[in-house]
Protein backbone atom coordinates (compact mmCIF):
# COMPACT_ATOMS: atom_id res chain seq x y z
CA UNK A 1 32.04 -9.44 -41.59
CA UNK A 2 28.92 -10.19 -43.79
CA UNK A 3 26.13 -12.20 -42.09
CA UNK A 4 27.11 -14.78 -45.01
CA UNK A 5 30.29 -15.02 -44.36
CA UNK A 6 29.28 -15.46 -40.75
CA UNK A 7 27.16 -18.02 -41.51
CA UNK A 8 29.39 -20.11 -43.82
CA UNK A 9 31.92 -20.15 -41.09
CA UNK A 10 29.07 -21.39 -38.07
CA UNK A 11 27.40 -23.69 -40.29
CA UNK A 12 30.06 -26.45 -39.47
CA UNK A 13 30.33 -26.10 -35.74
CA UNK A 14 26.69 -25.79 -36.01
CA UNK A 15 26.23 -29.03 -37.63
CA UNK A 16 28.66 -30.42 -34.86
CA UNK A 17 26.47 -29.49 -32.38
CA UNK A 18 23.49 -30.94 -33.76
CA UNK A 19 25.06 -34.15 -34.87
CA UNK A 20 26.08 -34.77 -31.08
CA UNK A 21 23.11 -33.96 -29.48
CA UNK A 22 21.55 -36.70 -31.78
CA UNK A 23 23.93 -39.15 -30.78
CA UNK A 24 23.89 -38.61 -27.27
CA UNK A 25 19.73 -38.90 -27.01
CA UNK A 26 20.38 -42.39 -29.38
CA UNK A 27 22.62 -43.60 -26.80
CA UNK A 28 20.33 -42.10 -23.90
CA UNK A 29 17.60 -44.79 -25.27
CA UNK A 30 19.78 -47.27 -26.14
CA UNK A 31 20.85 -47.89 -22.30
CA UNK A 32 18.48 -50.58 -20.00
CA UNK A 33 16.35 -46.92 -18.39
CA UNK A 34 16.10 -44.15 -19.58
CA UNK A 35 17.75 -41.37 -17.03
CA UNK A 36 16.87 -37.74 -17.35
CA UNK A 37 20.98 -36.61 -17.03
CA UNK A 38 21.88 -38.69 -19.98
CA UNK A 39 18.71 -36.86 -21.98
CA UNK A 40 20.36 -33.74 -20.49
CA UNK A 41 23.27 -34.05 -21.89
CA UNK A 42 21.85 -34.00 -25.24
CA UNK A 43 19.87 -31.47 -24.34
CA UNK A 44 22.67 -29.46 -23.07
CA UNK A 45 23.81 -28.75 -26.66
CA UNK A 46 21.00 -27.03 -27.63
CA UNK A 47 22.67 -24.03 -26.26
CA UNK A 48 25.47 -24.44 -27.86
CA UNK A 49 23.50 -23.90 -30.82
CA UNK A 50 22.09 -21.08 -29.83
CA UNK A 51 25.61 -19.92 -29.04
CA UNK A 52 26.60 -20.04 -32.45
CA UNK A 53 23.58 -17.78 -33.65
CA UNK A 54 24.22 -14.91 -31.15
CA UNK A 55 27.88 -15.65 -31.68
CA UNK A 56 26.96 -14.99 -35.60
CA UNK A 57 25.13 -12.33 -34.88
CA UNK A 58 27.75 -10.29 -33.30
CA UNK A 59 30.29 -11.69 -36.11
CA UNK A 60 27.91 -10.13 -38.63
CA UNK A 61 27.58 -6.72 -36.25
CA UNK A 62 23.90 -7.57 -36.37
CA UNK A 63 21.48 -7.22 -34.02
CA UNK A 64 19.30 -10.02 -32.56
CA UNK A 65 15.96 -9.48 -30.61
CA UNK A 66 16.45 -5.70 -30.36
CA UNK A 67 20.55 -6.38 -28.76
CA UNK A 68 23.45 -5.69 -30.36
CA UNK A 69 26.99 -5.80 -29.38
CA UNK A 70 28.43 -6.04 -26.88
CA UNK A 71 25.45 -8.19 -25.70
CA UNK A 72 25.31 -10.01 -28.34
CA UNK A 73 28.58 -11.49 -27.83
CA UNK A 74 27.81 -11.65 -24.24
CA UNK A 75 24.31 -13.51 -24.70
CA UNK A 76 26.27 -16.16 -27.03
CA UNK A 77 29.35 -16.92 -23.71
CA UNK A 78 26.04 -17.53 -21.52
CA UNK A 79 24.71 -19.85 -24.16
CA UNK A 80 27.96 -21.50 -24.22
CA UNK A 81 28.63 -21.93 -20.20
CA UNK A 82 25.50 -20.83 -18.25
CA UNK A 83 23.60 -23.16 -20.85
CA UNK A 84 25.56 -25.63 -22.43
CA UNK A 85 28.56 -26.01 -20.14
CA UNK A 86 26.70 -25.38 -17.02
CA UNK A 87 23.88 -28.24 -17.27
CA UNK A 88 26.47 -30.50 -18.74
CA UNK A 89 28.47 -30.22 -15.29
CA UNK A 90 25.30 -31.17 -13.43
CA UNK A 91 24.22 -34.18 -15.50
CA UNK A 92 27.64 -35.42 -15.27
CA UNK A 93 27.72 -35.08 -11.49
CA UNK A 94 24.74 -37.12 -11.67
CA UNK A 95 26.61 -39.74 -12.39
CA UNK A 96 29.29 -39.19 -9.17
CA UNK A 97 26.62 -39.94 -6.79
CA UNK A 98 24.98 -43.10 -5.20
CA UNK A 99 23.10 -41.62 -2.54
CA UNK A 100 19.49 -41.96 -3.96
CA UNK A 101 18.52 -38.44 -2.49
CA UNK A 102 21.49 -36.81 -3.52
CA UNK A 103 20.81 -38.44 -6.99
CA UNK A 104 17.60 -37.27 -7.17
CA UNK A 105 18.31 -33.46 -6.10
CA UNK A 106 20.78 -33.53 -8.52
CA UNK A 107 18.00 -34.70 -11.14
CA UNK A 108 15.60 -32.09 -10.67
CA UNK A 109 18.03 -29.54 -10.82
CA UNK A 110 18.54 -30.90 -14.62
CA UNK A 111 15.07 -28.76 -14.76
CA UNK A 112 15.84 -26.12 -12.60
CA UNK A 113 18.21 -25.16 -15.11
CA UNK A 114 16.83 -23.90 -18.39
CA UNK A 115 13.88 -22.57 -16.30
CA UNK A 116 16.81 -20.19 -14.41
CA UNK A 117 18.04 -19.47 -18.01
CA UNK A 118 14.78 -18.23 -19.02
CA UNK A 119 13.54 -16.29 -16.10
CA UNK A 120 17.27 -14.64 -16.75
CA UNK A 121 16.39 -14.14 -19.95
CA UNK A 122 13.45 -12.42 -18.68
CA UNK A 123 15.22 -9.85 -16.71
CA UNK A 124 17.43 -8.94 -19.68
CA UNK A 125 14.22 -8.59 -21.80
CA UNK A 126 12.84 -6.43 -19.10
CA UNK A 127 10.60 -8.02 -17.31
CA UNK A 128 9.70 -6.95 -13.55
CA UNK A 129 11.70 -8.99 -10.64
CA UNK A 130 12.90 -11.16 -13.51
CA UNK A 131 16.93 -10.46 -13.13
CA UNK A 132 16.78 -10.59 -9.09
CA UNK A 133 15.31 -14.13 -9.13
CA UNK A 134 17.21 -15.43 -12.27
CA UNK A 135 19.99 -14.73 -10.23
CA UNK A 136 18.82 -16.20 -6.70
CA UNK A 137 17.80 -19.29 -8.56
CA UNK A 138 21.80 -19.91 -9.86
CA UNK A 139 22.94 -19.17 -6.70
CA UNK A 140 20.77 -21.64 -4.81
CA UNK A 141 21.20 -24.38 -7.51
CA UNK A 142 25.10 -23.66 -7.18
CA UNK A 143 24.56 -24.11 -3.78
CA UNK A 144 22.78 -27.37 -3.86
CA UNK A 145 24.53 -29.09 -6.32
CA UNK A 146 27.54 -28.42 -4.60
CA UNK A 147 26.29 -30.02 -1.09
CA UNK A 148 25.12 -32.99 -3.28
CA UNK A 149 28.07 -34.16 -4.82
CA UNK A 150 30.03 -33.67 -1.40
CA UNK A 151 27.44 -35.04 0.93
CA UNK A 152 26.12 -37.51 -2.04
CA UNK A 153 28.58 -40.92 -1.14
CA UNK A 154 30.74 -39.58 -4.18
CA UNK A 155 32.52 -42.97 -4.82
CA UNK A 156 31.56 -43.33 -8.75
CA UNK A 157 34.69 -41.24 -9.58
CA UNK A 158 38.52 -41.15 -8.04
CA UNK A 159 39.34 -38.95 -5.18
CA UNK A 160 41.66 -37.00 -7.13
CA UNK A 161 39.30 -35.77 -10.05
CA UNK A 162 36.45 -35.54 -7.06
CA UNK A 163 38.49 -32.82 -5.22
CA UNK A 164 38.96 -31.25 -8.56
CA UNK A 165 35.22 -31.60 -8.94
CA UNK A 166 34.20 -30.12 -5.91
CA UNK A 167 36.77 -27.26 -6.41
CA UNK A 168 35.26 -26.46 -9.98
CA UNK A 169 31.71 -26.95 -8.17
CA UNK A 170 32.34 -23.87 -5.45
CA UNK A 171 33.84 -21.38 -8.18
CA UNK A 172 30.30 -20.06 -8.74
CA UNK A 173 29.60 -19.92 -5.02
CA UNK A 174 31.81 -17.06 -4.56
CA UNK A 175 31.14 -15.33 -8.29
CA UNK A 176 27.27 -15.41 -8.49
CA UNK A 177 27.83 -13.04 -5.53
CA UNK A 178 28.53 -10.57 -7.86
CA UNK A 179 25.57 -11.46 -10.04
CA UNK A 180 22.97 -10.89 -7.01
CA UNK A 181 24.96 -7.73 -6.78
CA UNK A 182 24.29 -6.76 -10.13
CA UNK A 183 20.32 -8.02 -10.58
CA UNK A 184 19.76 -6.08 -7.41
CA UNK A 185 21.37 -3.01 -8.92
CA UNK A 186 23.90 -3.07 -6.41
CA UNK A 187 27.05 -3.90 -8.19
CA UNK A 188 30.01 -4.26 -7.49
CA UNK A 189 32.00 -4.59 -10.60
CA UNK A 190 31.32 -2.57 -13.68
CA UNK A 191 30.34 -4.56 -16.55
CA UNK A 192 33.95 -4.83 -18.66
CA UNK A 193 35.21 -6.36 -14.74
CA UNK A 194 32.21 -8.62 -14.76
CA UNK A 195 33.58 -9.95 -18.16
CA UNK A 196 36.66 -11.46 -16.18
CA UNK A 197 35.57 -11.71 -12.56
CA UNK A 198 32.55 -12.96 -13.22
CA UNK A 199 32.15 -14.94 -16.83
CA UNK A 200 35.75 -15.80 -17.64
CA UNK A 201 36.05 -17.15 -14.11
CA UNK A 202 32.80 -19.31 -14.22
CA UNK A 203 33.80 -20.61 -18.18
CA UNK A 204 37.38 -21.61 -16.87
CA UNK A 205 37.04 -22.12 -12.74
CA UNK A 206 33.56 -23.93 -12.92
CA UNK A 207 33.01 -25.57 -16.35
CA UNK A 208 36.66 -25.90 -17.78
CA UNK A 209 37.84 -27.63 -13.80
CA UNK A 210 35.12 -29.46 -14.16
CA UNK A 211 35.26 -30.93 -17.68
CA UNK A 212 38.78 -31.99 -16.78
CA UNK A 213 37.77 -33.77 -14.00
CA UNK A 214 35.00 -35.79 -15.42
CA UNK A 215 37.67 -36.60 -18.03
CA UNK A 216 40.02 -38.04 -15.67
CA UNK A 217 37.63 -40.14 -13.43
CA UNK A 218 35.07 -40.80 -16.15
CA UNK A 219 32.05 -41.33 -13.75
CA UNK A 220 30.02 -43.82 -15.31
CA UNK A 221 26.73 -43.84 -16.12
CA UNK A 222 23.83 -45.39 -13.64
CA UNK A 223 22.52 -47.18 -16.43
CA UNK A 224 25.55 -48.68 -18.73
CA UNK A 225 24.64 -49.97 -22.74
CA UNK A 226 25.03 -53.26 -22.39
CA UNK A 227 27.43 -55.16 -24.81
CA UNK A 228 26.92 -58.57 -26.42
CA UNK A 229 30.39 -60.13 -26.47
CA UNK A 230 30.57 -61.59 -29.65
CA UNK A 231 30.09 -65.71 -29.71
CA UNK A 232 32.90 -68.07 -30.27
CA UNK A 233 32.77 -69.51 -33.59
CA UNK A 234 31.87 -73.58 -33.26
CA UNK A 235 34.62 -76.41 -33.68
């Protein structure tokens, strides 16, 4: 495929992307405060752009900073779910909590995020120490999220989407264990069995559970737009 065609078939998706991001950081100032998981969930589709260049890269069978495939098509999944779909979970389960520590645990690790994506980044790149603690920083903000939402007074959401919640929330618990495998050149799995063990079960078990189940209990937000009701017109 040319890189033209690539790009004339990404542009709309693209554009998507972009176009929601903008309306989700309108409505993140339009509410009464201004929370840091409803700006991260604008945010959040920055990486789904970003997915859509590496994902037109490999379409193309070009290379991007020095990679081609197979990472390229790898790099643009861990856009997609370690980026995108990953902080979108946590902002969301932002809004499942009313404990104010949970609440606030949850909110800083709406930063610990995209600074774990780039010190993974790192480690792919090369850099010294940069894969092993990439990889210990997912598996401890895995961990914590996790113990927030359950030990967080989840009552913003039904119990039946919350167990499905907390299900999708301890996928990565058991699968990052064969990430720490791999950054500490001990793995387990060779890297076509990582692709299905590792990434196809995080994309389905962790963010796919867990998009359902904010779709069924549809958490609110801590800080709802206000409406005007509309005035009764005089006698």
């Amino acid at each position: 495929m040319t890189y033209a065609t690539a790009i004339a078939i990404l542009a709309a998706p693209c554009l998507l992307a972009i176009s929601a991001g903008v309306v989700l950081v309108k409505r993140a100032f339009a509410r009464p405060q201004r929370l840091p998981e409803e700006f991260a969930l604008a945010a959040a589709w920055v990486f789904l752009v970003g997915s859509l260049v590496w994902l037109g890269a490999f379409l193309s069978e070009s290379t991007l900073l020095g990679f081609s495939a197979p990472w390229t098509w790898i790099t643009a999944a861990h856009f997609a779910f370690a980026g995108f779909g990953a902080l979108t979970v946590t902002a969301l389960s932002c809004r499942v909590v009313s404990n104010r520590h949970a609440l606030k645990t949850l909110r800083l690790l709406l930063i610990a995020h995209p600074l774990a994506y780039l010190v993974t980044a790192a480690g792919i790149l090369g850099f010294r120490y940069c894969d092993e603690a990439g990889a210990a920083s997912y598996a401890l903000i895995f961990a914590t999220q996790w113990g927030a939402v359950v030990l967080g007074r989840p009552g913003r959401i039904a119990r039946g989407p919350w167990l499905l919640l907390v299900l999708a929330l301890a996928v990565p618990l058991a699968t990052m264990a064969l990430a720490l495998a791999w950054a500490w050149g001990r793995p387990i799995l060779q890297m076509s069995q990582m692709v299905y063990y590792h990434g196809i079960v995080n994309a389905v078990g962790h963010v796919g559970l867990a998009f359902v189940a904010f779709a069924c209990g549809r958490p609110p937000s801590h800080s709802p737009i206000q409406t005007i009701a509309p005035r009764a017109p005089q006698a």
